[in-house]
C-alpha atoms as a PDB file:
ATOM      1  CA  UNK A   1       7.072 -55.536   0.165  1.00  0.00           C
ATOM      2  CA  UNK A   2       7.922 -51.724  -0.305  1.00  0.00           C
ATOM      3  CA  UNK A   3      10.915 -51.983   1.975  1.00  0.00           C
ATOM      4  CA  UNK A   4      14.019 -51.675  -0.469  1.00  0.00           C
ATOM      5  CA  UNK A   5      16.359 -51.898   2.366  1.00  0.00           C
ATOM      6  CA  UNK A   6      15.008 -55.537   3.832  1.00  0.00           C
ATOM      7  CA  UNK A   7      17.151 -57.211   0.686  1.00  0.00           C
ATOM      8  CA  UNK A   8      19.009 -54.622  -1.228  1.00  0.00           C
ATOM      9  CA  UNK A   9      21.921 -52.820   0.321  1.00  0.00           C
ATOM     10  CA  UNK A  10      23.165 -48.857  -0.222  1.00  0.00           C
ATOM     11  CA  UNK A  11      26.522 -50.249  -1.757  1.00  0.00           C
ATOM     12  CA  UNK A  12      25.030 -51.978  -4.126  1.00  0.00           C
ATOM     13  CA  UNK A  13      21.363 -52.546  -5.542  1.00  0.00           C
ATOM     14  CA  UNK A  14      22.756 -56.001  -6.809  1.00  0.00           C
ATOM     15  CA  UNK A  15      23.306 -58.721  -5.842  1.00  0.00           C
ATOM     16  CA  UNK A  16      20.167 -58.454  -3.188  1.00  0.00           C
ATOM     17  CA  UNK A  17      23.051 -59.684  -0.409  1.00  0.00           C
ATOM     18  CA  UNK A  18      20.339 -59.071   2.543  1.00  0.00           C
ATOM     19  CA  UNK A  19      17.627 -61.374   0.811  1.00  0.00           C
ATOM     20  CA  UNK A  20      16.654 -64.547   2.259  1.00  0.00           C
ATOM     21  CA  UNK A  21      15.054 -66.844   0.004  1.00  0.00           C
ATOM     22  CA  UNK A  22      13.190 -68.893   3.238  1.00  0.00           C
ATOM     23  CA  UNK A  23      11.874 -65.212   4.909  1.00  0.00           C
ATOM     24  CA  UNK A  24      11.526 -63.281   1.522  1.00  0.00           C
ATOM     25  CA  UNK A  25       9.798 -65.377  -1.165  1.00  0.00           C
ATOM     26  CA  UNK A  26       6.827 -67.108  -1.699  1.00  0.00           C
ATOM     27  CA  UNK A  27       8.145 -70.014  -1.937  1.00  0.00           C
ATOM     28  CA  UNK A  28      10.890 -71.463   0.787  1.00  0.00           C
ATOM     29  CA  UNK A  29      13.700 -73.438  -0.699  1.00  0.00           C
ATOM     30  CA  UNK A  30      13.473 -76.417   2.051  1.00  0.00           C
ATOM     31  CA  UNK A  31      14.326 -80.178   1.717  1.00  0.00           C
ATOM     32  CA  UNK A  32      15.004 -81.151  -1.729  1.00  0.00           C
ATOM     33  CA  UNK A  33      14.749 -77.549  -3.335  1.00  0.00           C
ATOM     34  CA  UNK A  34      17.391 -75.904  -1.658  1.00  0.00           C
ATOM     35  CA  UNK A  35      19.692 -78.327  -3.468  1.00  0.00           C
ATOM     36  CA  UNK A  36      18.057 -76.715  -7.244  1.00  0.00           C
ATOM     37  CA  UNK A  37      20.058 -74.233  -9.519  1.00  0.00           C
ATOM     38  CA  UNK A  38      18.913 -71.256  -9.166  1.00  0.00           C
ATOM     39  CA  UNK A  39      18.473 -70.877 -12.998  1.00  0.00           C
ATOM     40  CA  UNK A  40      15.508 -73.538 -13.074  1.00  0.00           C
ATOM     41  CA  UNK A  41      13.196 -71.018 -11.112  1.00  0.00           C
ATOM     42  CA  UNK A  42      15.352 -67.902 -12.599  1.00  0.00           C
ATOM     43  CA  UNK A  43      15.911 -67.868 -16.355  1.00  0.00           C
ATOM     44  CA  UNK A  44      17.998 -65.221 -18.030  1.00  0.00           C
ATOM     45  CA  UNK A  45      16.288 -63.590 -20.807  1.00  0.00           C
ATOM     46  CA  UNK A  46      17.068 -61.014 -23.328  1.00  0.00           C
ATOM     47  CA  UNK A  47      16.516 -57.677 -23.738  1.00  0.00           C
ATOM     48  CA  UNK A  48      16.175 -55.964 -27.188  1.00  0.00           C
ATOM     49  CA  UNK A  49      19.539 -53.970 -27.410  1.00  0.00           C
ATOM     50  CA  UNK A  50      20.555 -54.350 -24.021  1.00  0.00           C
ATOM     51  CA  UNK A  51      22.297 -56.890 -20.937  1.00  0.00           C
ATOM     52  CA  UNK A  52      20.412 -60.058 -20.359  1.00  0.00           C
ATOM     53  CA  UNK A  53      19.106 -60.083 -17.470  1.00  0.00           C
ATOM     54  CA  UNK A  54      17.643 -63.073 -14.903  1.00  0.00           C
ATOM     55  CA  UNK A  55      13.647 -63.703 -14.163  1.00  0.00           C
ATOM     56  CA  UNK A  56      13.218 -62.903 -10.114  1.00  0.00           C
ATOM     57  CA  UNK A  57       9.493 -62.050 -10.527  1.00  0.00           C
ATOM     58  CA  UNK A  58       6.985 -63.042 -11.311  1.00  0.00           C
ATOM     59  CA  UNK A  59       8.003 -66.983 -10.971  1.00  0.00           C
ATOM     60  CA  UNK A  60       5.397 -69.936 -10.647  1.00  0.00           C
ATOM     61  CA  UNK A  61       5.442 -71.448  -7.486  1.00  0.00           C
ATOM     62  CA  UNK A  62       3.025 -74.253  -8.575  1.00  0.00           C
ATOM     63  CA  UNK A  63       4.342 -77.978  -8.030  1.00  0.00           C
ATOM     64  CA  UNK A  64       2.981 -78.094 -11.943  1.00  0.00           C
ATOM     65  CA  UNK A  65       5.137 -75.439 -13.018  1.00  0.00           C
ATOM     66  CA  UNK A  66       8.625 -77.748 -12.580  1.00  0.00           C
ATOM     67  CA  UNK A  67       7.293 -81.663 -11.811  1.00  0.00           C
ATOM     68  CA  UNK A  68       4.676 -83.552 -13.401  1.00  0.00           C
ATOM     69  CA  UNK A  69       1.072 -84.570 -12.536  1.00  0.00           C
ATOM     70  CA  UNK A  70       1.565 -87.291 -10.162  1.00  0.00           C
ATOM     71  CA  UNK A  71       5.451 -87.066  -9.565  1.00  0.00           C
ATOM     72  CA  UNK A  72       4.967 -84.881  -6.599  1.00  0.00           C
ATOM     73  CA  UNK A  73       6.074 -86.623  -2.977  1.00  0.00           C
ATOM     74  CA  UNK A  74       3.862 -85.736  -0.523  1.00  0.00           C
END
């Protein structure tokens, strides 16, 4: 959304220390996701001459994106 404030504090723009993953994103880390690095979903990637920095959006919430065609539990 446009609300800054839902996620980010005024102390400090990050870490997001107000975000929930379950009531924020797209996609709600329940059963055997919440137990997933967070660097599967969130790469870090380079920027030319600057600080690396980590993926939050966009990210592919499809099954397909992480497991394979069939390997899915229902």
């Amino acid at each position: 959304g446009s609300d800054c404030g839902r996620c980010h504090g005024l102390e400090a723009f990050a870490p997001a220390g107000r975000f929930d993953h379950n009531r924020d994103a797209a996609f709600s880390l329940k059963g055997a996701h919440q137990n997933v690095v967070c660097g599967k979903c969130h790469p870090t990637q380079p920027v030319p001459g600057g600080k690396p920095r980590v993926l939050y959006r966009p990210v592919d919430a499809r099954c397909e994106s992480c497991h394979a065609k069939g390997s899915v539990k229902p």
